[in-house]
Protein backbone atom coordinates (compact mmCIF):
# COMPACT_ATOMS: atom_id res chain seq x y z
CA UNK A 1 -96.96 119.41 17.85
CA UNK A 2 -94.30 120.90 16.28
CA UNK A 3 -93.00 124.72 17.22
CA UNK A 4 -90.25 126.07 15.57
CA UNK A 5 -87.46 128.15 17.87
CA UNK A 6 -86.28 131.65 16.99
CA UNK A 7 -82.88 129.37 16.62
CA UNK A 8 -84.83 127.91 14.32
CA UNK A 9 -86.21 130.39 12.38
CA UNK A 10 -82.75 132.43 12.11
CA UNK A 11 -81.14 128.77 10.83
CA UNK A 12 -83.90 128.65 8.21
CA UNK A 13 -83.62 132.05 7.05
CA UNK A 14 -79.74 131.64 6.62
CA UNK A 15 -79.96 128.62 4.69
CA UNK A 16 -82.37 129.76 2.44
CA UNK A 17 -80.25 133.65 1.76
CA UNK A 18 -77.41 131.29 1.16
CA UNK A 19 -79.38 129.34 -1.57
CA UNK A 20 -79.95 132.76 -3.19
CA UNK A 21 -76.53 133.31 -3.77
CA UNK A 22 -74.63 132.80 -7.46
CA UNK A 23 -72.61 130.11 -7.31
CA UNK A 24 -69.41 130.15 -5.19
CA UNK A 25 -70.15 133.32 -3.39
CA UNK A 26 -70.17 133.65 0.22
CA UNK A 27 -72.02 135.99 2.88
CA UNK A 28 -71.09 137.16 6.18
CA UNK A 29 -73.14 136.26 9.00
CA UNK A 30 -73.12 140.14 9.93
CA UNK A 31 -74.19 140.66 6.32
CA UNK A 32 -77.29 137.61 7.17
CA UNK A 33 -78.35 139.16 9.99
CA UNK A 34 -78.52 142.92 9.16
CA UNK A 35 -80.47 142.43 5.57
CA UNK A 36 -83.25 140.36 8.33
CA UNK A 37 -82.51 142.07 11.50
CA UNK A 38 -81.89 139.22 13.90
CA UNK A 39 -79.26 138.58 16.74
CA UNK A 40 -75.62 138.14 15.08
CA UNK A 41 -74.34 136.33 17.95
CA UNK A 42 -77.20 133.65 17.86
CA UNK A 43 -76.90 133.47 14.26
CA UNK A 44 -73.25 132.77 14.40
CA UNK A 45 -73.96 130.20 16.56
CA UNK A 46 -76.48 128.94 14.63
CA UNK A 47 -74.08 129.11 11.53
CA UNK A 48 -71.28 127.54 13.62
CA UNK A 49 -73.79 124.26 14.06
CA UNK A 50 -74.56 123.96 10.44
CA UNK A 51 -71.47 124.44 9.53
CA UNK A 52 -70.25 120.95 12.36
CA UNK A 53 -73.03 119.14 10.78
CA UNK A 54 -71.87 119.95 7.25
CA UNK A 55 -74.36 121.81 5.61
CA UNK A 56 -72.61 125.23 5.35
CA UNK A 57 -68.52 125.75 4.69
CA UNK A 58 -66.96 128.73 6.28
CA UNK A 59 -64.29 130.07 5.19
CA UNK A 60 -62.22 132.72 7.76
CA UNK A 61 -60.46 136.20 7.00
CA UNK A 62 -61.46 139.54 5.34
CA UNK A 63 -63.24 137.80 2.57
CA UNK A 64 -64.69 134.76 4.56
CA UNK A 65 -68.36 133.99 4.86
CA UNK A 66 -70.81 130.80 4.74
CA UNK A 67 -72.19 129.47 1.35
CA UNK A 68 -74.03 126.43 1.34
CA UNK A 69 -71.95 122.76 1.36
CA UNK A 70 -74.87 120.70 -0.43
CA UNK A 71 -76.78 121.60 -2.86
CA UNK A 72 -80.38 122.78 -1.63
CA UNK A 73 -82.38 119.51 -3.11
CA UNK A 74 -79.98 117.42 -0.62
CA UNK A 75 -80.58 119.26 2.26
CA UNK A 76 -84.04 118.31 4.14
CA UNK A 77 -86.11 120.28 7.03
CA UNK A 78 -86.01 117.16 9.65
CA UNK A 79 -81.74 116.65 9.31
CA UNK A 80 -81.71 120.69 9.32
CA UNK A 81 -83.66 120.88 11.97
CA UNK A 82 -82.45 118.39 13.81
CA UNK A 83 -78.95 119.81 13.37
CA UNK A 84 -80.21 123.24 14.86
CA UNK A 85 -81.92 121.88 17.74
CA UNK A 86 -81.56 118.55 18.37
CA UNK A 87 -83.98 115.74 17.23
CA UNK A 88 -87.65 116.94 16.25
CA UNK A 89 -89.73 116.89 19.58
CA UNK A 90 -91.77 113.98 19.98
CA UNK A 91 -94.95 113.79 21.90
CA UNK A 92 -93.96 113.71 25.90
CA UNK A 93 -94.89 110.04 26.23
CA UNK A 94 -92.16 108.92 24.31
CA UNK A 95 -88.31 109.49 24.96
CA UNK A 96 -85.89 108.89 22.17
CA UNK A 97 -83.29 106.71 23.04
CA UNK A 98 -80.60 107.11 20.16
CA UNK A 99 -81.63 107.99 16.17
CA UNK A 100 -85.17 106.34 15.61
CA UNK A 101 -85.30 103.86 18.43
CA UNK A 102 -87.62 105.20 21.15
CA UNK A 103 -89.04 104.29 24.76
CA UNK A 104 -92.62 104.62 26.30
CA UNK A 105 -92.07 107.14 29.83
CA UNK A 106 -95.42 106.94 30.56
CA UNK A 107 -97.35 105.53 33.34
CA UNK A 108 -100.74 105.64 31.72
CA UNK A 109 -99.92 104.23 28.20
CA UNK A 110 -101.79 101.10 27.82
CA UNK A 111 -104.89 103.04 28.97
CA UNK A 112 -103.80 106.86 27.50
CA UNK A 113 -107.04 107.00 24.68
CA UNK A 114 -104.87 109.21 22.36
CA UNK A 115 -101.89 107.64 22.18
CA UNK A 116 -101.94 105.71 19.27
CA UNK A 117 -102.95 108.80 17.30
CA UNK A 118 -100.59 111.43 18.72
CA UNK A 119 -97.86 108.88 17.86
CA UNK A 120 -98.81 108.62 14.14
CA UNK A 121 -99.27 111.83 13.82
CA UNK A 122 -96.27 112.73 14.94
CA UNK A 123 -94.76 109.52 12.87
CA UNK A 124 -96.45 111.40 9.74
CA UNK A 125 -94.88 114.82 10.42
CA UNK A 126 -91.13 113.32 11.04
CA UNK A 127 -92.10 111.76 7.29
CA UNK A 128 -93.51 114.58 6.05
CA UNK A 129 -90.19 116.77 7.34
CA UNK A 130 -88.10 114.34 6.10
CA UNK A 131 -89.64 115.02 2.25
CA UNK A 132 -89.53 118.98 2.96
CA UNK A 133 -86.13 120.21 1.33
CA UNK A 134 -84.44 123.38 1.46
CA UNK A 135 -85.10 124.06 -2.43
CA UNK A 136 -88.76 123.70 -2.06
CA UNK A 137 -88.97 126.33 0.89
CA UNK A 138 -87.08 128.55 -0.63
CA UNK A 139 -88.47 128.01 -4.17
CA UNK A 140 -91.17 130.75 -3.89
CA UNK A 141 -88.61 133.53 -2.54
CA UNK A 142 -86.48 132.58 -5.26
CA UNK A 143 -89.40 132.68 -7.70
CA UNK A 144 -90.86 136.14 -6.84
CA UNK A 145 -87.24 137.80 -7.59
């Protein structure tokens, strides 16, 4: 199904410290990664994608940081995802081809008895993803504060 990357994980805890911030403040990704303890060089990186796909701005110098570029109710888990790691895995069967369209790269297909189901499954989770947004996971941290 689906498995989530440390790369990830780090890009979902980042967006959703920057969400916590007042409005037009910005945090270090040194400051990000010591209040959680993870990697500051993968989380730059990670911060350096987001920020080429347009959901964080950076700003350089002594003063610089990230803060979020959309608004969290804009930003949803499949595009983040997707911007972190590349489209959301599908099951091996299928290939993606380019955005949506996909090809069968299986031998056993018209036979293969679980098939059909994997693929809706996996259909209803790219949905379901899709619907997720960045304000709704990080509604209960922001609640319990």
């Amino acid at each position: 199904m689906l498995a989530l990357t440390k790369k990830t994980g780090y890009g979902l805890i980042a967006m959703a410290h920057l969400a916590e911030l007042p409005q037009g403040r910005v945090c270090s990704a040194r400051e990000i990664a010591e209040t959680y303890e993870i990697p500051t060089a993968m989380l730059m990186n990670v911060l350096k994608s987001l920020a080429a796909s347009g959901y964080v701005a950076s700003f350089r110098g002594v003063r610089g940081g990230y803060r979020l570029a959309r608004q969290p109710e804009e930003i949803n888990l499949a595009e983040l995802v997707g911007a972190i790691e590349g489209p959301v895995p599908q099951a091996e069967c299928i290939a993606a081809v380019s955005g949506d369209d996909q090809e069968c790269t299986c031998q056993v297909m018209a036979r293969c008895p679980v098939a059909d189901p994997v693929h809706r499954v996996q259909r209803k989770l790219r949905d379901f993803l899709r619907k997720v947004t960045l304000a709704e996971i990080t509604a209960p941290a922001l609640a319990g504060r």
